[in-house]
Protein backbone atom coordinates (compact mmCIF):
# COMPACT_ATOMS: atom_id res chain seq x y z
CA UNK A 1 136.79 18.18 62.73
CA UNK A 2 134.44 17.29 65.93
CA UNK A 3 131.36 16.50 65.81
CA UNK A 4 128.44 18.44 68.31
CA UNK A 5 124.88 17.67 68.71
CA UNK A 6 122.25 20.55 68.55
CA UNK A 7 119.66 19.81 70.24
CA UNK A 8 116.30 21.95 68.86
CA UNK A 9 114.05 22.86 71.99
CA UNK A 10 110.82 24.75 70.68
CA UNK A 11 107.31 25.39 71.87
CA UNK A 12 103.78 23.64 70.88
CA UNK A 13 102.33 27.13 70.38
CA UNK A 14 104.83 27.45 67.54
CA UNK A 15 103.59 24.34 65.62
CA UNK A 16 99.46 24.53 66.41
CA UNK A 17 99.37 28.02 64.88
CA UNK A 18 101.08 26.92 61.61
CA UNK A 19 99.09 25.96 58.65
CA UNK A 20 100.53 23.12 56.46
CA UNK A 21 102.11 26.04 53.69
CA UNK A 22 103.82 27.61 57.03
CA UNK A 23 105.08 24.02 58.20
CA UNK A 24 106.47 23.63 54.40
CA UNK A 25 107.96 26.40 54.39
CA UNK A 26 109.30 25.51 57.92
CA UNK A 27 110.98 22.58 56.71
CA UNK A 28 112.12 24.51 53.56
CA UNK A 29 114.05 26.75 55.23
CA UNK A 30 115.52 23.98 57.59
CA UNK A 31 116.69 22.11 53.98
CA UNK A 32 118.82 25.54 52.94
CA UNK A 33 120.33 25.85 56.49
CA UNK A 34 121.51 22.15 55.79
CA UNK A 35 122.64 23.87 52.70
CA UNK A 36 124.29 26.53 53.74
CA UNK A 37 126.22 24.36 56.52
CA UNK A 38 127.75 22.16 53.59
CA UNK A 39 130.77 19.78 55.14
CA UNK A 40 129.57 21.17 58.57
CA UNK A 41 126.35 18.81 58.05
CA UNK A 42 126.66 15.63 59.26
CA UNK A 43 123.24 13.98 59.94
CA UNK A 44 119.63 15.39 61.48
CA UNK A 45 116.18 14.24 62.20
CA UNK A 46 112.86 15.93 63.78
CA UNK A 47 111.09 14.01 65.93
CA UNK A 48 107.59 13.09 66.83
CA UNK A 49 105.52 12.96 70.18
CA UNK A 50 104.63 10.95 72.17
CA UNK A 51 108.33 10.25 74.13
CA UNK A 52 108.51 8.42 77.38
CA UNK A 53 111.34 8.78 80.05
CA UNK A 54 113.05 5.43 81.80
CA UNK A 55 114.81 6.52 85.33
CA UNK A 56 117.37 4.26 87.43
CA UNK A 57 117.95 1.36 88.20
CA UNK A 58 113.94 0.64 88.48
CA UNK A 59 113.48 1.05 84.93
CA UNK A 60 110.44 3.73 85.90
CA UNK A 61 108.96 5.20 82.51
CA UNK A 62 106.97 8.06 82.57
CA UNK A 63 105.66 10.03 80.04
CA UNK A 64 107.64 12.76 79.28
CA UNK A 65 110.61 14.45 79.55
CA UNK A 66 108.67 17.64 80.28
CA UNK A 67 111.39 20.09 80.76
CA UNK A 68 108.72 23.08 80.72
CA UNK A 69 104.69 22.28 80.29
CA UNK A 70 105.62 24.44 76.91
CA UNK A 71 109.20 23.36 75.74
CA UNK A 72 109.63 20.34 73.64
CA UNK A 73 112.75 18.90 71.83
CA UNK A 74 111.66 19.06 68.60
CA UNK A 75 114.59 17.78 66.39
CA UNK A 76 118.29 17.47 66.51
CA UNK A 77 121.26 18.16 64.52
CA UNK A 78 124.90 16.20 64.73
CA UNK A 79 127.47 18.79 62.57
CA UNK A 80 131.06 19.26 62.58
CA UNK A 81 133.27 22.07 63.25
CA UNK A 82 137.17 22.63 63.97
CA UNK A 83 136.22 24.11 67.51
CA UNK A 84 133.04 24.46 70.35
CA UNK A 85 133.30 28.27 69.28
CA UNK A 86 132.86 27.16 65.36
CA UNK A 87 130.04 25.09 66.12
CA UNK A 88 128.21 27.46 68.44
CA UNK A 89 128.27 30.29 65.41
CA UNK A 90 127.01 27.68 62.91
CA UNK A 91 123.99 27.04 65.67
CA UNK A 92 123.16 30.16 64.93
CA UNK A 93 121.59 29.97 61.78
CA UNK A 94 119.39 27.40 63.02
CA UNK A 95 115.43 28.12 61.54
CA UNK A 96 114.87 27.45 65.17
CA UNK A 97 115.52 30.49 66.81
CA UNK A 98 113.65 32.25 63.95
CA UNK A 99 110.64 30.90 65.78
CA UNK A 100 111.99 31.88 69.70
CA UNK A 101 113.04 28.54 69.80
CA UNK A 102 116.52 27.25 71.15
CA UNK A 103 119.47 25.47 69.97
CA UNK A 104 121.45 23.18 72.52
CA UNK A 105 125.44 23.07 71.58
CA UNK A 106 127.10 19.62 72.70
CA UNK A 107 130.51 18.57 72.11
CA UNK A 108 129.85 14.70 70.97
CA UNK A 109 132.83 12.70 72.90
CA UNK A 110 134.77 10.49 71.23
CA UNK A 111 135.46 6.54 72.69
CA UNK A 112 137.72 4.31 70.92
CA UNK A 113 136.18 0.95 71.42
C-alpha cells in the first residue's frame, strides 16, 4: 500500500463556538474514524497555533501561512491505501468535513536513500 497525507484545513469560527464537551466529543469522533480506518491508519497529529512561514533563499519568516484570514490547517493525517482513488474515499469520513471543513489528499512520494 501507499501512503497519502490528509491535510485537515478548518475554520477558527468552528473551534471558538465549541464548548470543552463539544471539543471532546470532537476528538471522540476523530478516535472512531481512526477506528474505523484500521490498517488504513498510519500516524496523525492536530496541531497548535501560532505557525510561522520561512521563504527562499533569505530565510524570511513571517507569521503565518494564512491561506484565507479564516482557513487554518488544523491537523493532518498520513494513511495508506492500494490507490489515490482508495485514499480519497477513506478522506471522506474525515470528522472534518462534518464541520464544513476540508480534507487535502496527497500521494506521499517515495525516495530510496
Amino acid at each position: 500500500m501507499k501512503k497519502y497525507l490528509l491535510i485537515l484545513f478548518d475554520t477558527n469560527e468552528n473551534y471558538e463556538a465549541m464548548t470543552p464537551d463539544d471539543y471532546q466529543k470532537e476528538i471522540e469522533l476523530h478516535g472512531k474514524w481512526i477506528q474505523e480506518l484500521g490498517e488504513h491508519y498510519d500516524s496523525g497529529e492536530a496541531l497548535e497555533e501560532p505557525s510561522k512561514t520561512i521563504r527562499g533563499k533569505e530565510l524570511l519568516v513571517t507569521d503565518g501561512p494564512f491561506i484565507e484570514a479564516k482557513e487554518l490547517v488544523g491537523g493532518f493525517y498520513v494513511i495508506r491505501a492500494n490507490s489515490f482513488e482508495e485514499a480519497t474515499d477513506l478522506a471522506k469520513g474525515c470528522p472534518t468535513l462534518r464541520l464544513g471543513g476540508a480534507v487535502e489528499v496527497r500521494p506521499i512520494m517515495h525516495i530510496e536513500m
